[in-house]
PDB file of N, CA and C in Angstrom:
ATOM      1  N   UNK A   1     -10.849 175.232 -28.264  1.00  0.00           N
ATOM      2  CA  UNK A   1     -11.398 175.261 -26.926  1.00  0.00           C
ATOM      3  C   UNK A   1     -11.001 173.988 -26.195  1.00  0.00           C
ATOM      4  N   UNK A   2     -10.313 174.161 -25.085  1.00  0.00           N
ATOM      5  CA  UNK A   2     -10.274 172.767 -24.685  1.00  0.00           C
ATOM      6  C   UNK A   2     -10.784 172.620 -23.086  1.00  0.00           C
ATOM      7  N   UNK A   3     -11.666 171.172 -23.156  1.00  0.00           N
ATOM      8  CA  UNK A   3     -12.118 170.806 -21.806  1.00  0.00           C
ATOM      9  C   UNK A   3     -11.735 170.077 -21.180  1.00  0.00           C
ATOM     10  N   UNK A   4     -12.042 170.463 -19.793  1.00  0.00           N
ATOM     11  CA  UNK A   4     -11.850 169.847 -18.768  1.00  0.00           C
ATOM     12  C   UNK A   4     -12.170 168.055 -18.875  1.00  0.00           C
ATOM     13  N   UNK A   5     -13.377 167.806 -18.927  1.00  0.00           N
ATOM     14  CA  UNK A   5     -13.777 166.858 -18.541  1.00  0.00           C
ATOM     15  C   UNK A   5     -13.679 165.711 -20.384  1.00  0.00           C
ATOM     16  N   UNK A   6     -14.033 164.591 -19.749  1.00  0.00           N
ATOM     17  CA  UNK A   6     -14.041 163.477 -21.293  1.00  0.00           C
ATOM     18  C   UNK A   6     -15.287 163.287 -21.586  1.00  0.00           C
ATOM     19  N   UNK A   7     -15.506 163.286 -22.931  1.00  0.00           N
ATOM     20  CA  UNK A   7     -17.067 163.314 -23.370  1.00  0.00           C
ATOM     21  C   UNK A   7     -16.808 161.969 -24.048  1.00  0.00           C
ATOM     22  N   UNK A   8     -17.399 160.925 -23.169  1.00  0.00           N
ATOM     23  CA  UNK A   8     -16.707 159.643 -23.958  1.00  0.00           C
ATOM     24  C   UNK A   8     -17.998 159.111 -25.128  1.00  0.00           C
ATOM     25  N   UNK A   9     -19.012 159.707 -25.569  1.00  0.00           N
ATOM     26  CA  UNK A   9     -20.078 159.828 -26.303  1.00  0.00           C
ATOM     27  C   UNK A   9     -19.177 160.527 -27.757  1.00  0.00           C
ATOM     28  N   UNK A  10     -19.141 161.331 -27.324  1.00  0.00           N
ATOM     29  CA  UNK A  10     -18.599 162.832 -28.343  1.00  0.00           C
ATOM     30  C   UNK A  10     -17.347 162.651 -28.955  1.00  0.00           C
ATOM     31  N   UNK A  11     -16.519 162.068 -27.810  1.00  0.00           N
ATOM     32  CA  UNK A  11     -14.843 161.588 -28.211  1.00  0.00           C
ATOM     33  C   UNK A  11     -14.596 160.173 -27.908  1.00  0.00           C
ATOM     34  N   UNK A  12     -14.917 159.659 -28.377  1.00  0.00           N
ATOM     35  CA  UNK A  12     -14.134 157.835 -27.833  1.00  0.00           C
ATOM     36  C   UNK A  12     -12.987 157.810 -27.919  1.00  0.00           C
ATOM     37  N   UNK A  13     -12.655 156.758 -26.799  1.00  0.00           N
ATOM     38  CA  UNK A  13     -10.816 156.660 -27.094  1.00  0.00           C
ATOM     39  C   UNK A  13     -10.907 155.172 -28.470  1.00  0.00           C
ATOM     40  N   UNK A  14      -9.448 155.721 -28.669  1.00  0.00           N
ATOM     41  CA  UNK A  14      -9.051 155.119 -30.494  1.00  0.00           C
ATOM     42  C   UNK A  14      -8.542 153.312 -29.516  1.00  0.00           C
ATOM     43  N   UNK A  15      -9.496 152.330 -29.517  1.00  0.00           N
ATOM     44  CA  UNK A  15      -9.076 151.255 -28.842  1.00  0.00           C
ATOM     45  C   UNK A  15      -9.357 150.194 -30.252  1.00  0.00           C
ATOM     46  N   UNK A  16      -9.560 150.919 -31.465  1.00  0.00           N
ATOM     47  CA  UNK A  16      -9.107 149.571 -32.692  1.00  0.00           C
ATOM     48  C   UNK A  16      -8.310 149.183 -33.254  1.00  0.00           C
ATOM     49  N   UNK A  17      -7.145 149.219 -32.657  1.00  0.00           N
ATOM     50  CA  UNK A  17      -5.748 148.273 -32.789  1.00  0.00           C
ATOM     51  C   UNK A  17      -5.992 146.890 -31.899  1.00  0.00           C
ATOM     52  N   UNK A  18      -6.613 147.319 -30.733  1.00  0.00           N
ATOM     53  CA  UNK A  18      -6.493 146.451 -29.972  1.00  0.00           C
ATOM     54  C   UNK A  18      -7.880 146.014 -29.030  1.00  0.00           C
ATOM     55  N   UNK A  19      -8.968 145.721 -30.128  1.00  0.00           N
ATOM     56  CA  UNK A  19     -10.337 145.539 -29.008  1.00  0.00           C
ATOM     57  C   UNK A  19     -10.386 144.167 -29.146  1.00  0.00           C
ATOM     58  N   UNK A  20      -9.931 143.078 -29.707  1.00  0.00           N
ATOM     59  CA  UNK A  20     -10.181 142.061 -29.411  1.00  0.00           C
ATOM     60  C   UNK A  20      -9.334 141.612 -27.710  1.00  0.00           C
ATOM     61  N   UNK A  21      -8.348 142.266 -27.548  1.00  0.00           N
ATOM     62  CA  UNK A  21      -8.045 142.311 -25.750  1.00  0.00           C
ATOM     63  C   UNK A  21      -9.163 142.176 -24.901  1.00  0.00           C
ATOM     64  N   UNK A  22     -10.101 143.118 -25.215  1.00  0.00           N
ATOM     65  CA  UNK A  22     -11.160 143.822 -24.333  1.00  0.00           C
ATOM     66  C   UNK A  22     -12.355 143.064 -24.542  1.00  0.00           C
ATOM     67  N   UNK A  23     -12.490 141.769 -24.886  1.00  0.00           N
ATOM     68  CA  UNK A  23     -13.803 141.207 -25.670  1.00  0.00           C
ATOM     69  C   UNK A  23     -13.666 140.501 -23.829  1.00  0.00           C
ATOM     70  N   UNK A  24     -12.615 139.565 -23.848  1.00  0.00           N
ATOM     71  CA  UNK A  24     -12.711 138.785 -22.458  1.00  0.00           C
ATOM     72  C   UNK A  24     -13.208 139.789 -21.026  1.00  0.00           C
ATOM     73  N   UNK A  25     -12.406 140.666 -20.979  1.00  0.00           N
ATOM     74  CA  UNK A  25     -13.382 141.202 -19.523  1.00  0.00           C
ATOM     75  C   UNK A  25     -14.728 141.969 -19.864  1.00  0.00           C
ATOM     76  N   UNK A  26     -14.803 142.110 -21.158  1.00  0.00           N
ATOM     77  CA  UNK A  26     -16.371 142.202 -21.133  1.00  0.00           C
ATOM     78  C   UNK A  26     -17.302 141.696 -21.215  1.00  0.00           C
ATOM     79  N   UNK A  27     -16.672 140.182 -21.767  1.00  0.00           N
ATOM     80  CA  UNK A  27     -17.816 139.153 -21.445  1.00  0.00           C
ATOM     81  C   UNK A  27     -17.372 138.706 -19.847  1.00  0.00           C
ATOM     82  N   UNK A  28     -16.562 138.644 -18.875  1.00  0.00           N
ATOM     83  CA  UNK A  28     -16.608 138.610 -17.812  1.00  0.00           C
ATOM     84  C   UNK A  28     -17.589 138.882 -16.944  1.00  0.00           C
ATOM     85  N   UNK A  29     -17.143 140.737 -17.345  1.00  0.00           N
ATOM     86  CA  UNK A  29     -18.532 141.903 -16.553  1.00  0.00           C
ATOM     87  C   UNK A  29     -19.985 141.192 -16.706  1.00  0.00           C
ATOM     88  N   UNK A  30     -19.957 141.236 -18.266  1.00  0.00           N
ATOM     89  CA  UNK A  30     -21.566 140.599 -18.225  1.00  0.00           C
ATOM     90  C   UNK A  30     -22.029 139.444 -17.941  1.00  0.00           C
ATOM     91  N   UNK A  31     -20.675 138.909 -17.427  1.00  0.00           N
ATOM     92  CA  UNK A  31     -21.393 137.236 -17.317  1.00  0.00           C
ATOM     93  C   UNK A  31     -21.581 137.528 -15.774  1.00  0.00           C
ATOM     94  N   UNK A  32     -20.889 138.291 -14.987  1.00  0.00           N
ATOM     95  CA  UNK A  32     -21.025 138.674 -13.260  1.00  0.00           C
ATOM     96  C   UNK A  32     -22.174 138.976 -12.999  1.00  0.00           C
ATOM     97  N   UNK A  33     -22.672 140.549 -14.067  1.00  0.00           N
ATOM     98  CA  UNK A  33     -23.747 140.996 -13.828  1.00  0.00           C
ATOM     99  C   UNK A  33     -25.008 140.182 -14.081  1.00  0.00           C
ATOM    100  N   UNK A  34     -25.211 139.419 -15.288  1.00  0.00           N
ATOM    101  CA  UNK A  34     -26.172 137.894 -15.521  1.00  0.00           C
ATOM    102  C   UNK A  34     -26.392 137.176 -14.558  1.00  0.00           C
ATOM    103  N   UNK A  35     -25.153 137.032 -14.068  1.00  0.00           N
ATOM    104  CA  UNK A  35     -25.397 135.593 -13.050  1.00  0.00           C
ATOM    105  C   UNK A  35     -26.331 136.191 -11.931  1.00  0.00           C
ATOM    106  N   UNK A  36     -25.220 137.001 -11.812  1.00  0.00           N
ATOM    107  CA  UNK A  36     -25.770 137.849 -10.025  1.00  0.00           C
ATOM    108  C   UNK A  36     -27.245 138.054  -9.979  1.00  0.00           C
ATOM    109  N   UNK A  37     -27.773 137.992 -11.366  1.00  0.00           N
ATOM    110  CA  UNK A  37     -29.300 138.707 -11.503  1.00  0.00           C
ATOM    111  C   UNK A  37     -30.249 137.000 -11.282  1.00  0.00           C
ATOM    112  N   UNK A  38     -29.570 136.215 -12.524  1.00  0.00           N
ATOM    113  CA  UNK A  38     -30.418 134.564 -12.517  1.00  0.00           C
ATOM    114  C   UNK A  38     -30.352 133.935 -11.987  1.00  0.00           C
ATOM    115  N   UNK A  39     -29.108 133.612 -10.959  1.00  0.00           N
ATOM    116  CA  UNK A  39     -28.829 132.249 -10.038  1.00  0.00           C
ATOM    117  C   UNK A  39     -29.693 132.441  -8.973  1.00  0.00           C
ATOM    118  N   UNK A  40     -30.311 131.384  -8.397  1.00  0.00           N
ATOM    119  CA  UNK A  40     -31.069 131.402  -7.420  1.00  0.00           C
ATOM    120  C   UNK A  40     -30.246 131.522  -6.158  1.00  0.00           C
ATOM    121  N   UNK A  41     -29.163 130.028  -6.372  1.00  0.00           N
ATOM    122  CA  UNK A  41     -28.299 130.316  -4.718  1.00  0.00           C
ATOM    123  C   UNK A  41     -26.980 130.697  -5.479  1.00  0.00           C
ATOM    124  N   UNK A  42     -25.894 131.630  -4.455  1.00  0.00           N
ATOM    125  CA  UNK A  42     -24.397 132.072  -4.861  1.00  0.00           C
ATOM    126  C   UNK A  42     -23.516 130.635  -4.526  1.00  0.00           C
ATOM    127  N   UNK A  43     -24.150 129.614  -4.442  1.00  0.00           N
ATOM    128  CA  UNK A  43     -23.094 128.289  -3.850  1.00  0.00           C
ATOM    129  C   UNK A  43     -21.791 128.056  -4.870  1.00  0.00           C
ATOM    130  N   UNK A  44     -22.870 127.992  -6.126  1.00  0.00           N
ATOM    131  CA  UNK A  44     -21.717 127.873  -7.723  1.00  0.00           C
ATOM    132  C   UNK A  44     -21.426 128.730  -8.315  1.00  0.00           C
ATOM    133  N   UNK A  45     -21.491 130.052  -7.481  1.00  0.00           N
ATOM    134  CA  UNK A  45     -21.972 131.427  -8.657  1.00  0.00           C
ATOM    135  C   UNK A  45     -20.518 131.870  -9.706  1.00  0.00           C
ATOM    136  N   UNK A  46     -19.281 131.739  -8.809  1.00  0.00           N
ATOM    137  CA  UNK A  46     -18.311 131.699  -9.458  1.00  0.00           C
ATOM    138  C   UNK A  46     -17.762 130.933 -10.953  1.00  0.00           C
ATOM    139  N   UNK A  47     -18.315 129.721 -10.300  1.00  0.00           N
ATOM    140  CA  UNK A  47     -17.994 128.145 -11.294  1.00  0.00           C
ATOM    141  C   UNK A  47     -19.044 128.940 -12.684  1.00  0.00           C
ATOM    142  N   UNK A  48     -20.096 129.150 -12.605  1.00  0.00           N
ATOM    143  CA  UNK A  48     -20.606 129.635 -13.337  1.00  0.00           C
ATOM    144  C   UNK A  48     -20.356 130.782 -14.359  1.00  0.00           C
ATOM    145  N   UNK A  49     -19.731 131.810 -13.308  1.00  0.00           N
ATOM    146  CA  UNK A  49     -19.661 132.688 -14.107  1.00  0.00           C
ATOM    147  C   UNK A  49     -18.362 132.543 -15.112  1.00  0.00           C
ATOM    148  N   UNK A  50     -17.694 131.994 -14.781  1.00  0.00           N
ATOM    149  CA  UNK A  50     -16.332 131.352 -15.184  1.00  0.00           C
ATOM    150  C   UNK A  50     -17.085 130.634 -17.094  1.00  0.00           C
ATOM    151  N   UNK A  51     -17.714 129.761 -16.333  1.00  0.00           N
ATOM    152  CA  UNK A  51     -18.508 128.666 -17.356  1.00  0.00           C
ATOM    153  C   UNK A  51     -19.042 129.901 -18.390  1.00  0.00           C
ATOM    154  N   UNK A  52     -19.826 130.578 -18.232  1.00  0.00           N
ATOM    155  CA  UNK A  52     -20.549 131.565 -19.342  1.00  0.00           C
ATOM    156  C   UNK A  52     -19.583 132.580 -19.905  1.00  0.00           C
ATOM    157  N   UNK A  53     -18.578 132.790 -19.066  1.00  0.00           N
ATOM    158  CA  UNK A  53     -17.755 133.300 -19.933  1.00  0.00           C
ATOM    159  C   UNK A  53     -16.926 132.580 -20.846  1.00  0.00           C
ATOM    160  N   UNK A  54     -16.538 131.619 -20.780  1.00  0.00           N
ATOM    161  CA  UNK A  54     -16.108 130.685 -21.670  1.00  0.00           C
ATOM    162  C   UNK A  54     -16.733 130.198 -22.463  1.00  0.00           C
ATOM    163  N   UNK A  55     -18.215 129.899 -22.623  1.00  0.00           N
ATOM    164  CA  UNK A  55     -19.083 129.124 -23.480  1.00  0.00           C
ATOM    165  C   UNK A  55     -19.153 131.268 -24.140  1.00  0.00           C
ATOM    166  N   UNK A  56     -19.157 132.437 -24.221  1.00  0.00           N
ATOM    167  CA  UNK A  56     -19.180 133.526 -24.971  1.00  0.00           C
ATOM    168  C   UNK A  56     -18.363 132.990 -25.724  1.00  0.00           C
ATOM    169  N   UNK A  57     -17.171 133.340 -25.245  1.00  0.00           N
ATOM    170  CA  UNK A  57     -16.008 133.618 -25.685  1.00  0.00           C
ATOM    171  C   UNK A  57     -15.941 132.590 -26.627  1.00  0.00           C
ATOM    172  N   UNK A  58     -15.866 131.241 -26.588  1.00  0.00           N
ATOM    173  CA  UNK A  58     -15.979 129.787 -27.503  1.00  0.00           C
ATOM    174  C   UNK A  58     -16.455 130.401 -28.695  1.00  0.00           C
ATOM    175  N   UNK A  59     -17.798 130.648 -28.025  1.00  0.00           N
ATOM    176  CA  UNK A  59     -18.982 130.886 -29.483  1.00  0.00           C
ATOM    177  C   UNK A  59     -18.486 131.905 -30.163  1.00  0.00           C
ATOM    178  N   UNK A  60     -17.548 133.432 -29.906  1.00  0.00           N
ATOM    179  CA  UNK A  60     -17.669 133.846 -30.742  1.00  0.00           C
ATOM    180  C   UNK A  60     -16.166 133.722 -31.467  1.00  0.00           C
ATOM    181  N   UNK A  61     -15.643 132.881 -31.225  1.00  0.00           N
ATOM    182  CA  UNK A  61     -14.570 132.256 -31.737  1.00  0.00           C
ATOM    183  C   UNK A  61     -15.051 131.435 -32.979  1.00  0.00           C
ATOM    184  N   UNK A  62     -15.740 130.471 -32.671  1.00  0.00           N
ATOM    185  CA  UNK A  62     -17.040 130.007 -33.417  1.00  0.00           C
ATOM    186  C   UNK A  62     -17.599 130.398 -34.689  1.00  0.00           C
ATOM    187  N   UNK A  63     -17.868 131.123 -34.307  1.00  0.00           N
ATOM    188  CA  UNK A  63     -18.633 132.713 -35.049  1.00  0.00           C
ATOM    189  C   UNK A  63     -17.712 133.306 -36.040  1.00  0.00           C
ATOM    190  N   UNK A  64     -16.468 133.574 -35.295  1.00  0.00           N
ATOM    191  CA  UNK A  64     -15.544 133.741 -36.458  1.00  0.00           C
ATOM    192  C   UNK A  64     -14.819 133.510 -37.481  1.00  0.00           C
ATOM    193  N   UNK A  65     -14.711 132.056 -36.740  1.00  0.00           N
ATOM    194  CA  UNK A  65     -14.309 131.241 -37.528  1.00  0.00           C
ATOM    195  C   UNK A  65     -15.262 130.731 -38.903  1.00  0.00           C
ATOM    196  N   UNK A  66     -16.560 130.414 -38.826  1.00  0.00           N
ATOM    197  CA  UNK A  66     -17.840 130.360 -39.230  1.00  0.00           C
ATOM    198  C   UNK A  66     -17.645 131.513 -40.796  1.00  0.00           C
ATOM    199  N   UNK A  67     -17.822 132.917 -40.066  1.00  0.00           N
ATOM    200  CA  UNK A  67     -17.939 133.712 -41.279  1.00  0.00           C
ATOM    201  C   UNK A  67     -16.622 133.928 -42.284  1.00  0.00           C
ATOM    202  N   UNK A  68     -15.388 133.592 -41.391  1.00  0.00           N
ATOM    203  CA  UNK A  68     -14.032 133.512 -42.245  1.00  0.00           C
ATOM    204  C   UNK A  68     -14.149 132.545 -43.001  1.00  0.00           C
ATOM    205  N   UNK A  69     -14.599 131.539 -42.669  1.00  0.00           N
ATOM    206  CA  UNK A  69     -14.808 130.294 -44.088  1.00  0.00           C
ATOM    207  C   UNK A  69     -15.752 130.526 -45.182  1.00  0.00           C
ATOM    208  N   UNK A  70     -17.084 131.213 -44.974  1.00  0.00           N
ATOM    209  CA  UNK A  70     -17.894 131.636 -45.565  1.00  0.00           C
ATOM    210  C   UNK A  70     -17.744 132.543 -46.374  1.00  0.00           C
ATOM    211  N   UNK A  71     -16.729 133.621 -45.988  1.00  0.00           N
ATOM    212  CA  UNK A  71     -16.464 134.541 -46.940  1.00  0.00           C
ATOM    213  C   UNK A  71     -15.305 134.218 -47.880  1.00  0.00           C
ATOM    214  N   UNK A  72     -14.331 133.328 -47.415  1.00  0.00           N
ATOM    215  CA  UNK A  72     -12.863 133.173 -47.786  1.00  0.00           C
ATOM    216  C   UNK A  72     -13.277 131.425 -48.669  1.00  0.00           C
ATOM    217  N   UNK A  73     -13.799 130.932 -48.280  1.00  0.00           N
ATOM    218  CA  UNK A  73     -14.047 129.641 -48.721  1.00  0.00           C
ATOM    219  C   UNK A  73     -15.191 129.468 -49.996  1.00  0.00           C
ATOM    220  N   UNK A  74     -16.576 129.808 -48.965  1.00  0.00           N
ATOM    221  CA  UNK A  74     -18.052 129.477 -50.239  1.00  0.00           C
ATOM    222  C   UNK A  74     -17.685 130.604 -50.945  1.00  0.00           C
ATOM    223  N   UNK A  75     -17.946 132.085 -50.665  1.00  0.00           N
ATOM    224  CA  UNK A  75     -18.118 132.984 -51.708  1.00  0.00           C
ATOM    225  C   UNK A  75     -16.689 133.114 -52.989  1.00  0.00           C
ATOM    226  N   UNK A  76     -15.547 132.771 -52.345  1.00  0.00           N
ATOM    227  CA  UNK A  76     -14.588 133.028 -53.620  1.00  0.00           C
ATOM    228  C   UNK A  76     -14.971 131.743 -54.672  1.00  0.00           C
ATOM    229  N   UNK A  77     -15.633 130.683 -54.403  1.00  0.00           N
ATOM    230  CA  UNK A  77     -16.062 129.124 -55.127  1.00  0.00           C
ATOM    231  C   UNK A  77     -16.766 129.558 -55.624  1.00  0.00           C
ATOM    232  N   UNK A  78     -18.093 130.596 -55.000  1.00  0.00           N
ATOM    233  CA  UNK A  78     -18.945 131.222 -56.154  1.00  0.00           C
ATOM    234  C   UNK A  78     -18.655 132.203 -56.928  1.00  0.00           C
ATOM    235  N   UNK A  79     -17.399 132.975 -56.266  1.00  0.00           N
ATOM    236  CA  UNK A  79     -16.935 133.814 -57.556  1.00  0.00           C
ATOM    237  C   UNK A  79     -16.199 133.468 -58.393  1.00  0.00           C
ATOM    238  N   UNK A  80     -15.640 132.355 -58.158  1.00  0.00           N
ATOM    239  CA  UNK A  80     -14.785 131.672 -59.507  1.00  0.00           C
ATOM    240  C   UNK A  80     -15.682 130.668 -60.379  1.00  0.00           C
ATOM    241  N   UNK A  81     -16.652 130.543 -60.434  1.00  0.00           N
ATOM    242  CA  UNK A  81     -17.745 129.898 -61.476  1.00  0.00           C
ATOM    243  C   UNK A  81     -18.099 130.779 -62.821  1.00  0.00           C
TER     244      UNK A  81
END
């Protein structure tokens, strides 16, 4: 049977070759939509949103880096005991 329309629930598109691409404009989006909601005045709203997307993105660089040592570093030290 084939449909018309995309059931993007039902069918996702195949984007795991390549989702670390897609990490930056989605912390973008959400850093737009955040700001737009918390900043009191739009004077810095840009500078900001700029800023929170970069302090994401850092951290989960961070983050990755973090559990790649943890798994690749402490746990093979505890499995070689």
């Amino acid at each position: 049977m084939i449909l018309l329309a995309h059931r993007p629930f039902l069918d996702p598109l195949n984007v795991s070759s390549y989702w670390f691409v897609l990490l930056a404009p989605m912390c973008l989006f959400i850093s737009i939509a955040w700001k737009a909601i918390r900043v009191r005045s739009f004077a810095g709203y840009w500078r900001e949103v700029v800023v929170m997307t970069a302090q994401t993105l850092l951290g989960m660089v961070a983050l990755a880096v973090a559990f790649y040592l943890l798994v690749e570093v402490f746990v093979r030290t505890m499995q070689n005991r």
